[in-house]
N, C-alpha and C. Protein backbone atom coordinates (compact mmCIF):
# COMPACT_ATOMS: atom_id res chain seq x y z
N UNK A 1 29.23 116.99 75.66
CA UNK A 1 30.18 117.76 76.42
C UNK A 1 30.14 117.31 77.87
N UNK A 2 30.74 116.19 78.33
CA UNK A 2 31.37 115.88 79.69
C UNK A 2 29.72 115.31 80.02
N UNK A 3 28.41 114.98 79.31
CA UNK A 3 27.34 113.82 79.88
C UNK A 3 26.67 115.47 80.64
N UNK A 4 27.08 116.87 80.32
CA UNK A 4 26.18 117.84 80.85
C UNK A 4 24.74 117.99 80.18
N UNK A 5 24.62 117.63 78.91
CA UNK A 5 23.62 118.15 78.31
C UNK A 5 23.04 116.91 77.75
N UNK A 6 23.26 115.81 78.56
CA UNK A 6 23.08 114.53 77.99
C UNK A 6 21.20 114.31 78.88
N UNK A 7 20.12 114.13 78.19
CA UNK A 7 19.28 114.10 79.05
C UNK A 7 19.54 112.33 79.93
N UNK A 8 18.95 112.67 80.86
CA UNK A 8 18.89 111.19 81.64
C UNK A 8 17.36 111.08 81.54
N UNK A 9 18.00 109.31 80.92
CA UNK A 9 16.70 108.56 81.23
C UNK A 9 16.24 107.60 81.90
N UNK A 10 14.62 107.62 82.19
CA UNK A 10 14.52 107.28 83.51
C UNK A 10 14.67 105.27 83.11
N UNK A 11 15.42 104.54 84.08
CA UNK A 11 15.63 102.82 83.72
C UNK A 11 14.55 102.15 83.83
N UNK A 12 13.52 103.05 84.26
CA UNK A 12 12.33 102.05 84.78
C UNK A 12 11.23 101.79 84.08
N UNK A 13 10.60 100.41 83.95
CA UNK A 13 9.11 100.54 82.83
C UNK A 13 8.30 100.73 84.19
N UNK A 14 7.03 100.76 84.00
CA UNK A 14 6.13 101.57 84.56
C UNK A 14 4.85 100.33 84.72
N UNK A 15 4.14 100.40 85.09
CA UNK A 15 2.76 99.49 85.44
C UNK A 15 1.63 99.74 84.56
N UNK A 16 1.65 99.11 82.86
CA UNK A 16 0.55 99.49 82.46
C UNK A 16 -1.01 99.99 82.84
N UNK A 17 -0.92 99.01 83.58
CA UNK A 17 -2.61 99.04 84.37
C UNK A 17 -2.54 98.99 85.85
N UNK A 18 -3.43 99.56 86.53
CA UNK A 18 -3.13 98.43 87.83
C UNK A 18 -4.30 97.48 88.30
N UNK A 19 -3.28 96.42 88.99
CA UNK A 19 -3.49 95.25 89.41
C UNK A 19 -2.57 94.48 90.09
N UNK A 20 -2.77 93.28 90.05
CA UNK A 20 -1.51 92.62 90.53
C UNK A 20 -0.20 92.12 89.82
N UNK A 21 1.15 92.37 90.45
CA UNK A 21 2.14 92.02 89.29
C UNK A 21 2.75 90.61 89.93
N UNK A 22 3.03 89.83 88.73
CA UNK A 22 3.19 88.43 88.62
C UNK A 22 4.66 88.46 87.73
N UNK A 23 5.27 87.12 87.95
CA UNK A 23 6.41 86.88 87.39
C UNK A 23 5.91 86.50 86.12
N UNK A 24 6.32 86.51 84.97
CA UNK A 24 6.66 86.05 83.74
C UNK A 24 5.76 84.48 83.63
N UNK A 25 6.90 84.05 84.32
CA UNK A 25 6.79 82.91 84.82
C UNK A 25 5.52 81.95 85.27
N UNK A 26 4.72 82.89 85.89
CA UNK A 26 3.54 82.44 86.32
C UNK A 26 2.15 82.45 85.39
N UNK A 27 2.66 82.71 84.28
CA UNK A 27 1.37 83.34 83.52
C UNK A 27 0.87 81.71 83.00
N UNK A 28 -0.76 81.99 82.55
CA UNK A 28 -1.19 80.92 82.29
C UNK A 28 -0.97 80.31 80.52
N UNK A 29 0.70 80.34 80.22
CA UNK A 29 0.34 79.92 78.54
C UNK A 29 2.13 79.95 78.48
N UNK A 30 2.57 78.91 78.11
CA UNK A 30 3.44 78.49 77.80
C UNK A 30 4.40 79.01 76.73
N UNK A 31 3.97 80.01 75.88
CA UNK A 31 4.64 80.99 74.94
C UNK A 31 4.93 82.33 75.71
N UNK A 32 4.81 82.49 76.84
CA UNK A 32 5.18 83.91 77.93
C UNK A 32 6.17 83.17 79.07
N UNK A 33 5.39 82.12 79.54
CA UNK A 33 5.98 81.55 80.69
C UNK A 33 7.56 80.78 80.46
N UNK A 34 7.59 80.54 79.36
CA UNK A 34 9.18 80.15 78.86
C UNK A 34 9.76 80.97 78.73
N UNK A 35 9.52 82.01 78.34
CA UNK A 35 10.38 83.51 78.21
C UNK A 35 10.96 83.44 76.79
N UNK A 36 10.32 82.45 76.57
CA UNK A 36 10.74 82.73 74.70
C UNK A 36 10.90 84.23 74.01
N UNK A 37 9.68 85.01 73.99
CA UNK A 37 9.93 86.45 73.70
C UNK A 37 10.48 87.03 74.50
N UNK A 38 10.84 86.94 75.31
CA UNK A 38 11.85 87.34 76.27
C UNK A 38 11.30 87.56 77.68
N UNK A 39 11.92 88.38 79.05
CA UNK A 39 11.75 87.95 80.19
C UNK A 39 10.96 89.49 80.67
N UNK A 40 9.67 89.52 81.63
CA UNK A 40 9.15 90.24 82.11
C UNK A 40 8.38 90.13 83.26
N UNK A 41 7.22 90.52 82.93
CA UNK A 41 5.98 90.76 84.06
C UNK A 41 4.56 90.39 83.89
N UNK A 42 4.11 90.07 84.21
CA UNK A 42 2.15 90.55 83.78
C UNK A 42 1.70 91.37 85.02
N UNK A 43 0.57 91.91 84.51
CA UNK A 43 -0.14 92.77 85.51
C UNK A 43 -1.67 92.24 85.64
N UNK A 44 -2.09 91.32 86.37
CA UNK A 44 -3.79 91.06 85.87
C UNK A 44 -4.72 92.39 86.53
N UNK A 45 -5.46 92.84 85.59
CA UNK A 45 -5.73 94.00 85.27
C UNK A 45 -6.83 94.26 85.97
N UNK A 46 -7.15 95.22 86.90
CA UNK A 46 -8.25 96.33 87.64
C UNK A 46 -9.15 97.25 86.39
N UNK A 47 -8.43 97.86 85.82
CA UNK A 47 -8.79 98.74 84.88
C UNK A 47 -8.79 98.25 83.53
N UNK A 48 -9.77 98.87 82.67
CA UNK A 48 -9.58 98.78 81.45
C UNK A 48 -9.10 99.62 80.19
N UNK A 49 -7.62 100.48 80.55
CA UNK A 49 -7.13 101.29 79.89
C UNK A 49 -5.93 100.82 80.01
N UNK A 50 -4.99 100.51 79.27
CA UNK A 50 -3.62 99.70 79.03
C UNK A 50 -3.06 101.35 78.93
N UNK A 51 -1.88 101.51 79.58
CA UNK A 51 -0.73 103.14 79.39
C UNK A 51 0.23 102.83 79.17
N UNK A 52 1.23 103.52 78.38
CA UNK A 52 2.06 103.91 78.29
C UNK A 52 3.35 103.12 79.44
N UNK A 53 4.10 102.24 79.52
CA UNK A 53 4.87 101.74 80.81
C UNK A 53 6.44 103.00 81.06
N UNK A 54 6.56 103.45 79.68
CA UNK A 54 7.49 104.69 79.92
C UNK A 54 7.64 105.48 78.84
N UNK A 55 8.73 106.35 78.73
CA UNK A 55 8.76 107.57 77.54
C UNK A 55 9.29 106.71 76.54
N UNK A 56 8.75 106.67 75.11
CA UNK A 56 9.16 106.12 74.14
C UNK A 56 8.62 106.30 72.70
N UNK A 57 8.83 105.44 71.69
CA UNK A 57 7.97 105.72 70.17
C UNK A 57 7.19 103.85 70.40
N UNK A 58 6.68 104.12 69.87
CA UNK A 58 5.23 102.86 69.54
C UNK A 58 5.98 102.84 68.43
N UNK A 59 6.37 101.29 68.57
CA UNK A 59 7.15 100.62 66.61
C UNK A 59 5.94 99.66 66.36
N UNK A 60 5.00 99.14 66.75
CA UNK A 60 3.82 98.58 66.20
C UNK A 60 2.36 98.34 66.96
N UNK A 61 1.34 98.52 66.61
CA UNK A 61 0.14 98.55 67.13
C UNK A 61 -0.51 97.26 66.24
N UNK A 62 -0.94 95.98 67.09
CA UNK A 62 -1.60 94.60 66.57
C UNK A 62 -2.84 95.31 66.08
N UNK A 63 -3.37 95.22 64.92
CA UNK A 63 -4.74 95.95 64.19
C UNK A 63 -5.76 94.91 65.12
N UNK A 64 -5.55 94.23 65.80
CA UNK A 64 -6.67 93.66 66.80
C UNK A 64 -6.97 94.49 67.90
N UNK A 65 -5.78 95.06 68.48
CA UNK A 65 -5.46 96.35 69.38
C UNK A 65 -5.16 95.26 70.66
N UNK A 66 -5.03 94.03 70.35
CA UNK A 66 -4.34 93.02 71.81
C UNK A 66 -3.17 93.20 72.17
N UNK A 67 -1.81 93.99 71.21
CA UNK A 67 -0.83 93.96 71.95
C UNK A 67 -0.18 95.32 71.16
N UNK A 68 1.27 95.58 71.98
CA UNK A 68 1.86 96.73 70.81
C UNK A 68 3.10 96.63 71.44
N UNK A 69 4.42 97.08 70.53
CA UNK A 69 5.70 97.19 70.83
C UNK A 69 5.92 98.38 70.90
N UNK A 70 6.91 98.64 71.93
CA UNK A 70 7.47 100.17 71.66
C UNK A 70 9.31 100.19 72.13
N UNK A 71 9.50 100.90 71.87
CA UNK A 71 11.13 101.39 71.82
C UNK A 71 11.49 102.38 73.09
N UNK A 72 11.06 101.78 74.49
CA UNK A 72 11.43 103.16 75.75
C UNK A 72 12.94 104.04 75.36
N UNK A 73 12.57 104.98 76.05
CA UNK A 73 14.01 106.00 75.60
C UNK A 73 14.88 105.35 76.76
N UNK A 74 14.56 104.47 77.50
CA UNK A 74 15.76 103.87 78.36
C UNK A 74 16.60 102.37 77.63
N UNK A 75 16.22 102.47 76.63
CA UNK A 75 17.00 101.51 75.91
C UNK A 75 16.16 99.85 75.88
N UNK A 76 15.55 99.74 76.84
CA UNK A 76 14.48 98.42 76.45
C UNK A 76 13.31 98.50 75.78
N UNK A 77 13.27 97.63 74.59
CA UNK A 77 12.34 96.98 74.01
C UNK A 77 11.33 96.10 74.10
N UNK A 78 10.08 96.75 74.12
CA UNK A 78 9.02 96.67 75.08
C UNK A 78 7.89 95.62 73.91
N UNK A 79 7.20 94.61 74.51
CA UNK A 79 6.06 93.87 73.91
C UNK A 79 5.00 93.97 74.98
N UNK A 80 3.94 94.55 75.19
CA UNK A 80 2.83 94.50 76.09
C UNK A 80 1.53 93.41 75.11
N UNK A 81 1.35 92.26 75.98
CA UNK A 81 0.29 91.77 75.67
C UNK A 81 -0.82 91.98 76.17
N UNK A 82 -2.19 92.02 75.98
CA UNK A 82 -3.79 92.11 76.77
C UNK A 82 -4.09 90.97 76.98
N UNK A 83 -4.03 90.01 77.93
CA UNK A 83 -4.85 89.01 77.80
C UNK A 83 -3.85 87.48 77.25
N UNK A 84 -4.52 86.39 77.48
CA UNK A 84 -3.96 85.29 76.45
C UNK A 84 -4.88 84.73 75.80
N UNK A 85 -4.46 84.83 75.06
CA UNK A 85 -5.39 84.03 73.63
C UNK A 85 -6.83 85.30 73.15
N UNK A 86 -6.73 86.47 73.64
CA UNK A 86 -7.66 87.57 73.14
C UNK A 86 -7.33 88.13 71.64
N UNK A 87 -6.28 87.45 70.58
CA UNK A 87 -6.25 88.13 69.30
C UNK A 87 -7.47 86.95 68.58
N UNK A 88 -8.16 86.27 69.50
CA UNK A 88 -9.34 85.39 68.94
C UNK A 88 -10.51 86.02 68.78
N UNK A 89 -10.31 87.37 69.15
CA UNK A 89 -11.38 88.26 69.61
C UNK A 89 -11.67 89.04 67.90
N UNK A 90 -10.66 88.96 67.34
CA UNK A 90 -10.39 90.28 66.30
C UNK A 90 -10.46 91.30 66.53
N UNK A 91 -9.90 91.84 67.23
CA UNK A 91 -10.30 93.29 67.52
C UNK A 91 -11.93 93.73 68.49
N UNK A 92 -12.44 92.75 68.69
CA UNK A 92 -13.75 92.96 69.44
C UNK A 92 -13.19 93.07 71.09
N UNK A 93 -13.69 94.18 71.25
CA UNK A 93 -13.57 94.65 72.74
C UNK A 93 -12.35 95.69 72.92
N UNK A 94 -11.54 95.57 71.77
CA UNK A 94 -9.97 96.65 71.97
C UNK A 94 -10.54 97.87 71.05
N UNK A 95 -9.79 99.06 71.94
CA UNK A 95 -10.07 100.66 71.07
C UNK A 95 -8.77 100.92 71.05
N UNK A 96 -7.86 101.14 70.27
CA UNK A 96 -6.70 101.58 69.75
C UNK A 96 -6.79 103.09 69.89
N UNK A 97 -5.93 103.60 71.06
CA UNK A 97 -6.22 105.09 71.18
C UNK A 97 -4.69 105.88 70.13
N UNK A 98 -3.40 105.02 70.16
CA UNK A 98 -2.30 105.67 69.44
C UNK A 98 -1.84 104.72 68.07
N UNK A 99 -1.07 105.90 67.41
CA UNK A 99 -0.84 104.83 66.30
C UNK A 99 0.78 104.49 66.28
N UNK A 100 1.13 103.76 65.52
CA UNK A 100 2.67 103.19 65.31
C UNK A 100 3.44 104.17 64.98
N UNK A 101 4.50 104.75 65.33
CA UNK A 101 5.38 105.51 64.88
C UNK A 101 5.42 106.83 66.08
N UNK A 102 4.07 107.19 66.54
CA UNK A 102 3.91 107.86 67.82
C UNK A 102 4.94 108.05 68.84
N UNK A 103 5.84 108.94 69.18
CA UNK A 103 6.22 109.09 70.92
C UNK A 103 5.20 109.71 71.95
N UNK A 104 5.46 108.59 72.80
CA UNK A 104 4.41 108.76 73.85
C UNK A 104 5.08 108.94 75.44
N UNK A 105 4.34 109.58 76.09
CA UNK A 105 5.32 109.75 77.33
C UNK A 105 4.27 108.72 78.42
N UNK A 106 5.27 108.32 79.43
CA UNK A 106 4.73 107.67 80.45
C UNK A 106 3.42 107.55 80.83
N UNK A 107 2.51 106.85 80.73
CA UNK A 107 1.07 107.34 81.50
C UNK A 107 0.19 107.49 80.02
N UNK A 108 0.44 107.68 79.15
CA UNK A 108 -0.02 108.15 77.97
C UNK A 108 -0.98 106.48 77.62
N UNK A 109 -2.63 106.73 77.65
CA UNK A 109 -3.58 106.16 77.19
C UNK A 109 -3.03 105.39 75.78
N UNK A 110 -3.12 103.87 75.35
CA UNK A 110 -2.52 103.43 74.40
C UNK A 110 -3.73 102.70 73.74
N UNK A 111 -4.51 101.54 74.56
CA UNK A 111 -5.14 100.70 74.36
C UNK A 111 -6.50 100.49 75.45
N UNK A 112 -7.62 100.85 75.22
CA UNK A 112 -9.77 100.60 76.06
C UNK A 112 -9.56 99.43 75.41
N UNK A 113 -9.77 98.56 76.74
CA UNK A 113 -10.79 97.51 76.29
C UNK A 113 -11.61 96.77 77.31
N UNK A 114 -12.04 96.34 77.03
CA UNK A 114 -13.85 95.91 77.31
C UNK A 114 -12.90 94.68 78.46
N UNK A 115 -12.68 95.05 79.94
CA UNK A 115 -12.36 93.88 80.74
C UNK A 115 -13.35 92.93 81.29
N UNK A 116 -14.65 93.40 81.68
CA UNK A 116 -15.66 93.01 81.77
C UNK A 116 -16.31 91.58 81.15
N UNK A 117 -16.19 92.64 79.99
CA UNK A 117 -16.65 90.91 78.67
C UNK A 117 -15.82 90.66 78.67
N UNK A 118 -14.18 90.64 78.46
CA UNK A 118 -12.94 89.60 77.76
C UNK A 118 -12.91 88.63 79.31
N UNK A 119 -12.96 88.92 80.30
CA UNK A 119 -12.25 88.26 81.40
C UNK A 119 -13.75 87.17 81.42
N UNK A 120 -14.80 87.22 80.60
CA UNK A 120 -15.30 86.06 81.08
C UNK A 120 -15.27 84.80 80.18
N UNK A 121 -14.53 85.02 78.83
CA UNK A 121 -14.03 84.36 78.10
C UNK A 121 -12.28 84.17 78.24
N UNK A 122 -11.41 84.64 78.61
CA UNK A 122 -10.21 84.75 78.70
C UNK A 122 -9.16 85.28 80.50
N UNK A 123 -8.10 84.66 79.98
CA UNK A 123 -7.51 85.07 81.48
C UNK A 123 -6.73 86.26 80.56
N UNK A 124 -6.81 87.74 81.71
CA UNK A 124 -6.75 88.83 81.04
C UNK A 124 -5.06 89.55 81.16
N UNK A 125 -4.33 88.50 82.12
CA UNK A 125 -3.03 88.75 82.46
C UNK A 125 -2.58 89.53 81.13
N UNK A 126 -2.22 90.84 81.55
CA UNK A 126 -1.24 91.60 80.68
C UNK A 126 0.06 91.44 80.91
N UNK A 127 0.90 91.17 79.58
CA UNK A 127 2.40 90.76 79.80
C UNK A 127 2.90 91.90 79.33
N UNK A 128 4.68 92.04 79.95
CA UNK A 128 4.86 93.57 79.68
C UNK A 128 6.20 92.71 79.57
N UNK A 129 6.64 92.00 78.01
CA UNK A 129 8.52 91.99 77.96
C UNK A 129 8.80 92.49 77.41
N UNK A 130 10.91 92.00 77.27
CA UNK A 130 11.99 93.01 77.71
C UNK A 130 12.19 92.15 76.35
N UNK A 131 12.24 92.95 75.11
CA UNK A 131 12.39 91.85 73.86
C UNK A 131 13.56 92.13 73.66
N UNK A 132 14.60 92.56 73.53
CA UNK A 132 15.86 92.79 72.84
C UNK A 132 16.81 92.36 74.26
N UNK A 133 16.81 91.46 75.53
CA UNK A 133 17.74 90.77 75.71
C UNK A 133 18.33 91.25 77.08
N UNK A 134 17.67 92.83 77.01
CA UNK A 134 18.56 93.75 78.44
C UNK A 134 17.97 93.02 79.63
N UNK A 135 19.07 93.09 80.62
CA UNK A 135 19.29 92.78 82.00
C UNK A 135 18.09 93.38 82.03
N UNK A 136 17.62 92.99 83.25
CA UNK A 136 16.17 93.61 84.35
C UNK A 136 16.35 93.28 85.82
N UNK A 137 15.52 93.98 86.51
CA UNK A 137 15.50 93.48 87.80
C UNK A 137 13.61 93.54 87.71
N UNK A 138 13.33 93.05 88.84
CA UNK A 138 11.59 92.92 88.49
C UNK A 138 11.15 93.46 90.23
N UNK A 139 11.50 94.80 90.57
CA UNK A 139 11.27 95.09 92.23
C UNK A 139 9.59 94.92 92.89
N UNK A 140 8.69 94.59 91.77
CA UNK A 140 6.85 94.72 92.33
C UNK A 140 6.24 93.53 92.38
N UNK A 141 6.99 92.64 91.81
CA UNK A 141 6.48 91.08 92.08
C UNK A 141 5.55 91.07 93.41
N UNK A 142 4.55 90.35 93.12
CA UNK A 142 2.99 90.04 94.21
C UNK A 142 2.98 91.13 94.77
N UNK A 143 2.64 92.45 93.93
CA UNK A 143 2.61 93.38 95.04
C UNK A 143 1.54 93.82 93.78
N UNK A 144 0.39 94.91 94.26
CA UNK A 144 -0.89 95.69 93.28
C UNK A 144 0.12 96.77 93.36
N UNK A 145 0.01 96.91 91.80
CA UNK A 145 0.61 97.90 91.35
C UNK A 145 -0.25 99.07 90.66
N UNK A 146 -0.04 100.04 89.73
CA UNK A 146 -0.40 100.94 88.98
C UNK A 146 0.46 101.83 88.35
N UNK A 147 0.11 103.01 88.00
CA UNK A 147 1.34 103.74 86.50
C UNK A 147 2.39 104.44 87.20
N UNK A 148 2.21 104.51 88.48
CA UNK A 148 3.47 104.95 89.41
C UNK A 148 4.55 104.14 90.11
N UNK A 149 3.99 103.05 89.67
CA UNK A 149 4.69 102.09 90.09
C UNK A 149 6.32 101.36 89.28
N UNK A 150 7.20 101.16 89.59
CA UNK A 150 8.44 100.24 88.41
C UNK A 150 7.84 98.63 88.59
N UNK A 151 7.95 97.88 87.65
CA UNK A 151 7.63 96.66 87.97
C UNK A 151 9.17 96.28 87.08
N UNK A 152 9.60 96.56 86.43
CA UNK A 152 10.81 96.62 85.36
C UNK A 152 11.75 97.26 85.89
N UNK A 153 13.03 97.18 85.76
CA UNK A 153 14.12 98.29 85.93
C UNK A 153 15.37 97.48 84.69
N UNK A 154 15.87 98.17 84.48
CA UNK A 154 16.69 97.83 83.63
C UNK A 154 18.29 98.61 83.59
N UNK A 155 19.44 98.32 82.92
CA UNK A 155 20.36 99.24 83.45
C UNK A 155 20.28 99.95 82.24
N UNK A 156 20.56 101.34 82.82
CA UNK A 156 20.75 102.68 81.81
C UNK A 156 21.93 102.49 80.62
């Protein structure tokens, strides 16, 4: 009825972790940095609790607990990676706090893992893409971010 009772949602993904945010582009591995899965961010990571980047459902959780997709209610389709090359790990060092099918709101605890030990075997850059194709703008580039932060925007 006339977009009154229509909820609005918010365009922005959110800063899994904080740290520093990096272009796509810059990451160290050639299957992110082409933008093959499509175009985003990394965050190299301060903390070791991966959140929630906005309000949405979790469509898959990697049983390694290195990465997970979700469906934001702002219309982008989300791939968060931990790390590159950490599904070598098997699951050693990741705690899977939600499961697949889950709606989770912003901020919402997803993925513990052990930054400590992985970062001395692995570069721990978390990638956060835009898999289904939508426009973005990227406003946090080289800037330390965290879960209050947009590093994503996308149009509504």
């Amino acid at each position: 009825m006339f977009g009154f009772f229509k909820k609005k949602t918010d365009p922005a993904v959110y800063a899994p972790v904080k740290g520093k945010c990096i272009d796509i582009t810059e990451v160290n591995d050639e299957g992110f940095s082409s933008k093959i899965m499509g175009d985003g961010v990394a965050v190299i990571p301060e903390e070791s609790v991966i959140k929630a980047p906005a309000d949405g459902k979790l469509t898959m959780i990697f049983e390694t607990g290195h990465a997970f997709g979700m469906e934001a209610d702002n219309g982008l389709e989300l791939l968060l990676h931990i790390g590159i090359d950490t599904v070598n790990e098997n699951g050693k060092g990741f705690e899977i706090l939600k499961k697949a099918g889950e709606h989770v709101k912003k901020g919402t605890p997803i993925v513990r893992f052990d930054l400590e030990a992985l970062k001395e075997k692995y570069d721990m850059s978390t990638m956060v893409i835009v898999t289904n194709g939508k426009e973005i703008s990227k406003p946090a580039l080289n800037k330390t971010v965290d879960e209050t932060v947009p590093v994503l925007e996308g149009a509504e």
